[in-house]
N, C-alpha and C. Protein backbone atom coordinates (compact mmCIF):
# COMPACT_ATOMS: atom_id res chain seq x y z
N UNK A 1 0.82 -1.19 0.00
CA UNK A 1 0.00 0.00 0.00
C UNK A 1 0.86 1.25 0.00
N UNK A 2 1.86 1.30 0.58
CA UNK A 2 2.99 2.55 1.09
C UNK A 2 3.38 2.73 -0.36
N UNK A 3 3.99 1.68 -1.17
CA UNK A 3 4.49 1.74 -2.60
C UNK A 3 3.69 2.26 -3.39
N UNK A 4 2.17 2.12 -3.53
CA UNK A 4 1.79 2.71 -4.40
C UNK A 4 1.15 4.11 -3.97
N UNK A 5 1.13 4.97 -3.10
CA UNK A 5 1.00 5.91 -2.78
C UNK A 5 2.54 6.97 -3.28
N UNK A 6 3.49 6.27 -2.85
CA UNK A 6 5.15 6.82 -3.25
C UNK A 6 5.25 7.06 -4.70
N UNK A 7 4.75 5.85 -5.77
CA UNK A 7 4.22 6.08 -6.79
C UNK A 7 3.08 6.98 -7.29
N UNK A 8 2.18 7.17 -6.94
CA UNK A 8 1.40 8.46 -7.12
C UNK A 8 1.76 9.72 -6.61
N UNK A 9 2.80 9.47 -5.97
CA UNK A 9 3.27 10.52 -5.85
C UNK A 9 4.09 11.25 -6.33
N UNK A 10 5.22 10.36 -6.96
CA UNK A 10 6.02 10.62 -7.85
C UNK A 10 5.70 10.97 -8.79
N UNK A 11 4.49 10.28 -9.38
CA UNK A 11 3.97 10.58 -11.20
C UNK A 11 3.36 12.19 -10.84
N UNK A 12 2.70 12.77 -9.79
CA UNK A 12 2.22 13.80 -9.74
C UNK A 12 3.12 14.51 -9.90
N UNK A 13 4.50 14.46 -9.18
CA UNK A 13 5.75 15.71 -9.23
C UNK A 13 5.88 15.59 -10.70
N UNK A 14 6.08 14.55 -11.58
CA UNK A 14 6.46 14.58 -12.61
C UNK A 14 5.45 15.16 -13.50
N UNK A 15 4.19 15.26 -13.46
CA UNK A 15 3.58 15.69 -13.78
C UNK A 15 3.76 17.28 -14.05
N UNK A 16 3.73 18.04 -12.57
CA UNK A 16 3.77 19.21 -12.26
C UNK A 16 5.18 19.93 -13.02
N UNK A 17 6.23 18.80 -12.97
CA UNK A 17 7.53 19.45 -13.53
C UNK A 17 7.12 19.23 -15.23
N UNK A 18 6.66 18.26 -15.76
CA UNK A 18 6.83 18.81 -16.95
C UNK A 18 5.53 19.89 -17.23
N UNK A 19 4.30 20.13 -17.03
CA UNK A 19 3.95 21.71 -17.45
C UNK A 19 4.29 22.86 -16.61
N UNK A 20 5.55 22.49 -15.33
CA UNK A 20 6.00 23.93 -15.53
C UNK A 20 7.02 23.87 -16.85
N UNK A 21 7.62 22.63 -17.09
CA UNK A 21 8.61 23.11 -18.25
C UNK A 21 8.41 23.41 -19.52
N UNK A 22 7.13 22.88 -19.66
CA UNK A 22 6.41 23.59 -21.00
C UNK A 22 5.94 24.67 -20.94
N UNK A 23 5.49 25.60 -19.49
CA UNK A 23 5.46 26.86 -19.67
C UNK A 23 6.11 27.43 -20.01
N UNK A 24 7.41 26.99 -19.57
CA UNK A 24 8.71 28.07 -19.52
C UNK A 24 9.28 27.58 -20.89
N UNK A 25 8.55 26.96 -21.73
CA UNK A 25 9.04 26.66 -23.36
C UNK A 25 10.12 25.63 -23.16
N UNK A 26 10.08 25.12 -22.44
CA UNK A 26 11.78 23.97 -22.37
C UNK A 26 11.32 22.68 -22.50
N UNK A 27 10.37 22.33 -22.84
CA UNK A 27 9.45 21.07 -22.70
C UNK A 27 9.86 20.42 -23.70
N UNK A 28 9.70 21.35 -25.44
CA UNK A 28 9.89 20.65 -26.15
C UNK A 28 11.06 21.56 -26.98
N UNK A 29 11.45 20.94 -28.11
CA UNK A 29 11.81 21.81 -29.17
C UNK A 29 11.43 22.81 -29.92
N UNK A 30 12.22 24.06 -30.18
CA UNK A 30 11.61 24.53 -30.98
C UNK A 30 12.46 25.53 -31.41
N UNK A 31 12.01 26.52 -32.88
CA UNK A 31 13.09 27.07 -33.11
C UNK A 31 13.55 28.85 -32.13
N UNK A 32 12.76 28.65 -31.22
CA UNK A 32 12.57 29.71 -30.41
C UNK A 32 14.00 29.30 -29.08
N UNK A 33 14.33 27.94 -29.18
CA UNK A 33 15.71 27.98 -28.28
C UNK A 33 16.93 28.09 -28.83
N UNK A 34 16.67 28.73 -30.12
CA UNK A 34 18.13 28.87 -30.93
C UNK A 34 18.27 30.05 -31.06
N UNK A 35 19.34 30.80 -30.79
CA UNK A 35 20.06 31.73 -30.46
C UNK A 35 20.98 31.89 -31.73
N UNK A 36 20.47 33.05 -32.91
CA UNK A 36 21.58 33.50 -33.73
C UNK A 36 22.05 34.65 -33.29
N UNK A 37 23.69 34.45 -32.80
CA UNK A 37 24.31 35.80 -32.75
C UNK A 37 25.65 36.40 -33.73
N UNK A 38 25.31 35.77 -34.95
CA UNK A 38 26.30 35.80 -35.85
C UNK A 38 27.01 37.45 -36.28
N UNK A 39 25.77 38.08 -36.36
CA UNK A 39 26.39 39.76 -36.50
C UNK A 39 27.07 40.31 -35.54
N UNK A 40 27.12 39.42 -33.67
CA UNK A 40 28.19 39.60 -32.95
C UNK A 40 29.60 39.37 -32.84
N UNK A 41 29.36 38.33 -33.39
CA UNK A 41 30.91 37.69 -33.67
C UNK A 41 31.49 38.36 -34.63
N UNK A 42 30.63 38.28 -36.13
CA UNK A 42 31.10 38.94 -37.35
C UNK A 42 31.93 40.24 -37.05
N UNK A 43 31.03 41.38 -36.19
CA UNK A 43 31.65 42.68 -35.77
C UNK A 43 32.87 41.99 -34.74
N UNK A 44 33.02 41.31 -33.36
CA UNK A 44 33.94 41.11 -33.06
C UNK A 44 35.24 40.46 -33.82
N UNK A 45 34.79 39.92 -34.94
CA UNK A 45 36.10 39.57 -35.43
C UNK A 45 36.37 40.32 -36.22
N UNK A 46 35.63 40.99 -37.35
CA UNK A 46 36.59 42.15 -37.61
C UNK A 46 37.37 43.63 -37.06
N UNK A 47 36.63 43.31 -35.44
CA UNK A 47 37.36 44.05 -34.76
C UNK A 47 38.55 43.66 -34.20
N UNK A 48 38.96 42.06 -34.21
CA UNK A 48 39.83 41.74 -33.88
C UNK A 48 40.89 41.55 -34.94
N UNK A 49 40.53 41.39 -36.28
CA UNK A 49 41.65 41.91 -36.95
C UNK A 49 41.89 42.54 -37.18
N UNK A 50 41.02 44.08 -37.03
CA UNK A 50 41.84 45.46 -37.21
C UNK A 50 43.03 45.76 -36.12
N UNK A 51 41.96 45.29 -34.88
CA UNK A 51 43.18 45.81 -33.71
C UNK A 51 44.37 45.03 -33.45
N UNK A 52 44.50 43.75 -34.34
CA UNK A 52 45.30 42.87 -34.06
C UNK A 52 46.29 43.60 -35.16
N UNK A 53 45.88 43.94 -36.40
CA UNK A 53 46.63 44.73 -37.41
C UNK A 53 47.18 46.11 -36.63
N UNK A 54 46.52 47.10 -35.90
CA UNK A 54 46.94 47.95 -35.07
C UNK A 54 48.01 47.72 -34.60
N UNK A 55 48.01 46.89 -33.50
CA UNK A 55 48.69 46.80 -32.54
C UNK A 55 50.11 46.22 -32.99
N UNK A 56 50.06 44.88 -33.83
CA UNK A 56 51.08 44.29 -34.43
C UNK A 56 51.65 45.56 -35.25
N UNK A 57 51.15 46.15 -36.04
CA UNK A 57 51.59 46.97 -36.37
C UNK A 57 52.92 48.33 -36.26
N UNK A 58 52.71 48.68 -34.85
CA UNK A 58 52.47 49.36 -34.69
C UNK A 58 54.29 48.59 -33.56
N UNK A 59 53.93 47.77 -33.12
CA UNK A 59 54.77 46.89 -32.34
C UNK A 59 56.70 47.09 -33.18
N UNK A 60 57.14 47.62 -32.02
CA UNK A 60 58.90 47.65 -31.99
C UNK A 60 59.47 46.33 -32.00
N UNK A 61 59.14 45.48 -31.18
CA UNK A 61 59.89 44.26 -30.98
C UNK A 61 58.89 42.87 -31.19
N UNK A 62 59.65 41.35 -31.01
CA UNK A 62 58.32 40.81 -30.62
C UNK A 62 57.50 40.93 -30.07
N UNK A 63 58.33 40.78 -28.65
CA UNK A 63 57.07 40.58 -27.59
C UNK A 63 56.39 41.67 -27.38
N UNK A 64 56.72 42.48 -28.08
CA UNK A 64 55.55 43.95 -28.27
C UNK A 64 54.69 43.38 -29.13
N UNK A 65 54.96 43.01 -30.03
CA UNK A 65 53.20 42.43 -30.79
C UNK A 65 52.93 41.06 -30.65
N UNK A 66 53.49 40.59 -29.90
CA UNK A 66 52.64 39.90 -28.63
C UNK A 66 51.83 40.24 -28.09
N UNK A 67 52.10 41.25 -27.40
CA UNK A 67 51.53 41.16 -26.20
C UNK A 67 50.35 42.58 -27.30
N UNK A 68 50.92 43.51 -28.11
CA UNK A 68 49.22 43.29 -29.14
C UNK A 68 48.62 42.45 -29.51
N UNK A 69 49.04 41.44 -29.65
CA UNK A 69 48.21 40.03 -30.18
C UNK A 69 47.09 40.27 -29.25
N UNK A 70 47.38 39.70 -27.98
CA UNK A 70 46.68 39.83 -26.53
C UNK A 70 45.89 40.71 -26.39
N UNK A 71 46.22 42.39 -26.34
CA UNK A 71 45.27 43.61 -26.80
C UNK A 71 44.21 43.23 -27.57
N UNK A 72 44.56 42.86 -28.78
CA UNK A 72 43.78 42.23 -30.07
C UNK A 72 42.52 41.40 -29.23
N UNK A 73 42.99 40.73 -28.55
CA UNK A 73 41.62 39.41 -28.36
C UNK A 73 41.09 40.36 -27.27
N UNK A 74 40.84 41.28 -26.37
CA UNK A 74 40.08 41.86 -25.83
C UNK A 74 40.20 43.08 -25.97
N UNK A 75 39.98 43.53 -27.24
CA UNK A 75 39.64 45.14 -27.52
C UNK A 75 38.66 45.44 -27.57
N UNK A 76 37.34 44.66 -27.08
CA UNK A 76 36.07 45.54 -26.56
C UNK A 76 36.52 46.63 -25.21
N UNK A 77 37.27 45.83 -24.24
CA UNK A 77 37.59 46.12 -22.92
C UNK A 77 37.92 47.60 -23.22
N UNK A 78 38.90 47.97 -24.02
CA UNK A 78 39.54 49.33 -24.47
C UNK A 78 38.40 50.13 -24.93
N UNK A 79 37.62 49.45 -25.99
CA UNK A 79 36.84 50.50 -26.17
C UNK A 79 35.83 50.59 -25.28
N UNK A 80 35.06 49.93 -24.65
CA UNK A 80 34.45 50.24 -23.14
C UNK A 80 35.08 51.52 -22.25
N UNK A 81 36.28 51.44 -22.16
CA UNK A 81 36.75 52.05 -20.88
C UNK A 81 37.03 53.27 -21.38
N UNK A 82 37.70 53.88 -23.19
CA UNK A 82 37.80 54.88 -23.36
C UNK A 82 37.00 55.44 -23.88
N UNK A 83 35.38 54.80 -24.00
CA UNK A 83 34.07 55.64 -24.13
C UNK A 83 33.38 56.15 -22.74
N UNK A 84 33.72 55.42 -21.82
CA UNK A 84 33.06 55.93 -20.76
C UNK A 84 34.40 57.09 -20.10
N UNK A 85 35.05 56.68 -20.17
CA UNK A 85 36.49 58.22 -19.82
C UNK A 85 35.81 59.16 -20.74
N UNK A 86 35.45 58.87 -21.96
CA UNK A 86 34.63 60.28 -22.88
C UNK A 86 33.49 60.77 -22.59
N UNK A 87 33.04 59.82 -21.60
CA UNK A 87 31.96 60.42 -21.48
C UNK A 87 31.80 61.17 -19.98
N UNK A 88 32.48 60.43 -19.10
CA UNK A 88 32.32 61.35 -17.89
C UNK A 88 33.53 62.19 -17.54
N UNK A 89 34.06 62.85 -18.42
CA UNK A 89 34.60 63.73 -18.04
C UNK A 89 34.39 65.00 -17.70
């Protein structure tokens, strides 16, 4: 008797968890869980080869455009920090 109460009980949670997960759209497939962020990347990478061209560029020794290489892969950070210096000044 204990077993099948544990069992109805279980099928109820399971119950309850899958239409909350179909509320929240996770239930099933669909093309609403696909995420295109291709025009992000696109702009980040040609921002990363300009600034990687910059910096290498621009570089005296190796490990100076090295360490632009490095610049290169996080030059959002730069431009973040010297738009907001422009702006609250």
């Amino acid at each position: 008797m204990e077993k099948s109460k544990e069992k109805e009980f279980e099928e109820k949670i399971e119950k309850k968890v899958e239409s909350w997960a179909d509320s929240c759209g996770k239930g099933k497939k669909s093309k609403k869980d696909h995420f295109n962020g291709g025009v992000g990347g696109a702009i980040y990478g040609l921002g990363f080869i300009g600034a990687a061209i910059y910096y290498i560029g621009h570089a005296d020794s190796f490990w100076v455009g090295v360490l632009g290489f490095l610049k290169a892969l996080v030059w959002p950070t730069f431009v973040v920090y010297h738009l907001l210096e422009f702006l609250y000044k």
